[in-house]
C-alpha atoms as a PDB file:
ATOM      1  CA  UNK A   1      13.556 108.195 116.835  1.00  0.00           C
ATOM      2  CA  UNK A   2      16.675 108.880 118.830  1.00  0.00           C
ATOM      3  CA  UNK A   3      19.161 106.214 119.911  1.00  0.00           C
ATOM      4  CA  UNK A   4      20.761 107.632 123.450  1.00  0.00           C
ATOM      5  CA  UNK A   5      21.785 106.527 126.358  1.00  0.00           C
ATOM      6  CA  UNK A   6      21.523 103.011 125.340  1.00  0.00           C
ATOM      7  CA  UNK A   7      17.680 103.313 124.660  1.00  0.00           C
ATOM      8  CA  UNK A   8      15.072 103.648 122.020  1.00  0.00           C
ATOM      9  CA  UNK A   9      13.199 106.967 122.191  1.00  0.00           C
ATOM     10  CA  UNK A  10      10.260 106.802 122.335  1.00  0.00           C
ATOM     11  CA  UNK A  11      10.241 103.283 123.529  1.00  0.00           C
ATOM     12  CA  UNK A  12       6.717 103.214 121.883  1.00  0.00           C
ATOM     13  CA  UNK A  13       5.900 104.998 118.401  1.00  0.00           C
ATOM     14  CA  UNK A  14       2.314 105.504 117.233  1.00  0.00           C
ATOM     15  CA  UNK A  15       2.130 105.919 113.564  1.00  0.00           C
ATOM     16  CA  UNK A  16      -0.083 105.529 110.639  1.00  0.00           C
ATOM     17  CA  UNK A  17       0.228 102.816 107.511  1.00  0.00           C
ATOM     18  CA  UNK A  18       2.971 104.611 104.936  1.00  0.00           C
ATOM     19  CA  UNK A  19       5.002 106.659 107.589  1.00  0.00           C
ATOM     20  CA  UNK A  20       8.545 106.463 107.451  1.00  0.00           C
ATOM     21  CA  UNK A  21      10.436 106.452 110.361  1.00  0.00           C
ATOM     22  CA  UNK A  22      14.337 107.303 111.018  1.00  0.00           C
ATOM     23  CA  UNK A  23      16.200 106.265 113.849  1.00  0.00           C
ATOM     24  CA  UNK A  24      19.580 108.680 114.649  1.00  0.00           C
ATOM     25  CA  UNK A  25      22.117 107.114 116.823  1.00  0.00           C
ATOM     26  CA  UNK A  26      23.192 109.899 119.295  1.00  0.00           C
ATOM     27  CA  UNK A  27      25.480 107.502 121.361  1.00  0.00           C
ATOM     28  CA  UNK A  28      29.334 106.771 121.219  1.00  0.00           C
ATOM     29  CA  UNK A  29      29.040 103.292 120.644  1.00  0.00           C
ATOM     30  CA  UNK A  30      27.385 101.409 117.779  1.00  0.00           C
ATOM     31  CA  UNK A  31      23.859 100.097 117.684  1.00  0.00           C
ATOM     32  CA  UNK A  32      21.350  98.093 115.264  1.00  0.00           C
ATOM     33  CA  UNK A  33      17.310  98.466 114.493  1.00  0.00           C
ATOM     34  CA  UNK A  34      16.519  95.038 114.721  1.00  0.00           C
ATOM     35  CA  UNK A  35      13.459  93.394 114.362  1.00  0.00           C
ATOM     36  CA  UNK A  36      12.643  91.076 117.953  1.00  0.00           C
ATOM     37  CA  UNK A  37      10.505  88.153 115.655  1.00  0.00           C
ATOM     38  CA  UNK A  38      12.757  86.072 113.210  1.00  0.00           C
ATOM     39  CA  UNK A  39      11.104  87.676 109.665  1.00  0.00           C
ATOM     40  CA  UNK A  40      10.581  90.890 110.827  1.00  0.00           C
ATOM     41  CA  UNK A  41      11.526  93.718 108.380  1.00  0.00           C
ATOM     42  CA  UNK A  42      13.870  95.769 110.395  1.00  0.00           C
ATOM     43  CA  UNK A  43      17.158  94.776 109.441  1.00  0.00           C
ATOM     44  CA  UNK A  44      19.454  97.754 110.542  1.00  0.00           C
ATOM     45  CA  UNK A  45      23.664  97.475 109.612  1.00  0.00           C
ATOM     46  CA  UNK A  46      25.213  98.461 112.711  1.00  0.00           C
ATOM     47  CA  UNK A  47      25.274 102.894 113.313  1.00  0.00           C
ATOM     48  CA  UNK A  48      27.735 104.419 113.781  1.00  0.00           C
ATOM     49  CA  UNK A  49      27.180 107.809 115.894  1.00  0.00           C
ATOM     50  CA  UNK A  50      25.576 109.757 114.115  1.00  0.00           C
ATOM     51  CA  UNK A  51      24.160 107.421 111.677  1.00  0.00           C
ATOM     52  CA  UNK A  52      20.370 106.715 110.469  1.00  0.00           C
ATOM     53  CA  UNK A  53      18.193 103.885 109.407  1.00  0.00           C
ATOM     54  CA  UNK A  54      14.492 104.702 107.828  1.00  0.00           C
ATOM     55  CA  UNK A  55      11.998 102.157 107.321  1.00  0.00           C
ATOM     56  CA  UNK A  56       8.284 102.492 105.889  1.00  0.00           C
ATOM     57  CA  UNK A  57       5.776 100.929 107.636  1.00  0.00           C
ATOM     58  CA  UNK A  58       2.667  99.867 105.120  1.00  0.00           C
ATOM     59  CA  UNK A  59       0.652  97.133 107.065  1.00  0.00           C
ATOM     60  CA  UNK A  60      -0.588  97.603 110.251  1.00  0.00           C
ATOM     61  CA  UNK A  61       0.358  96.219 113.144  1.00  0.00           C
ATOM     62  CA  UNK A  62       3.034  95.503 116.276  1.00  0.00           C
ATOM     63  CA  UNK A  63       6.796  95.753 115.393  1.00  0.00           C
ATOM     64  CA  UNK A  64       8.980  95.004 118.458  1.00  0.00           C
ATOM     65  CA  UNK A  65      12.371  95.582 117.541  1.00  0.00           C
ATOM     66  CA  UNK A  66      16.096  95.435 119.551  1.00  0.00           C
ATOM     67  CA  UNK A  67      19.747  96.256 119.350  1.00  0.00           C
ATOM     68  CA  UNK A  68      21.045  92.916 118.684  1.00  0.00           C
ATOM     69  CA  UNK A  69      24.381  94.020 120.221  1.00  0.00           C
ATOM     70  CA  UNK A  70      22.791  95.221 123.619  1.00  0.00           C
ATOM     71  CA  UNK A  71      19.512  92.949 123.244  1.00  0.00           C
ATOM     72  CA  UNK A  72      18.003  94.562 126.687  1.00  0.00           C
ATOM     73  CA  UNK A  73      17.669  97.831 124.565  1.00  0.00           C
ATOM     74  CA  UNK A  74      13.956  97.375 122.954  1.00  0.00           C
ATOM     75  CA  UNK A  75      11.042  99.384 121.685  1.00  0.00           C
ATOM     76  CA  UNK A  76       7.993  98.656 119.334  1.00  0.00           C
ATOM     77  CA  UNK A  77       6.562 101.321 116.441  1.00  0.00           C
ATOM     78  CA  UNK A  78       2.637 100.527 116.436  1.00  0.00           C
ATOM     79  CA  UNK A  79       1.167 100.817 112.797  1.00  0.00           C
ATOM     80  CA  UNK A  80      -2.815 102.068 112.494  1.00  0.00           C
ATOM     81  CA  UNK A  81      -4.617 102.216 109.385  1.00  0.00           C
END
């Protein structure tokens, strides 16, 4: 997943149960993977350029996520079995 131009892309990821996904922030300024529901289990420090998060997704479902420091910047990762 690429961070640039102050957007998530793609703004939707299909993957399966147990894939592990890494987001790469390609802009100048800092940005976090943050999950959009209080709980959720992205929990990203802020990147630097250059920088990556990974997460594993194991259960199936809907993860909307943000930047919390530019919150219009959002994207989900949809989990099948």
């Amino acid at each position: 997943m690429a961070i640039k131009n102050f957007a998530f892309s793609p703004t939707t990821l299909k993957v399966r149960a147990g894939t592990t996904v890494t987001w790469t922030n390609q802009d100048a300024d800092a940005h976090t993977v943050s999950s959009a529901a209080s709980g959720g289990p992205l929990h990203s420090p802020a990147l630097a350029t250059h920088a990556t998060y990974s997460h594993r997704f194991t259960e199936p479902g809907t993860y909307v996520y943000l930047c919390t420091i530019h919150p219009f910047m959002t994207a989900k990762v949809e989990v099948t079995r």
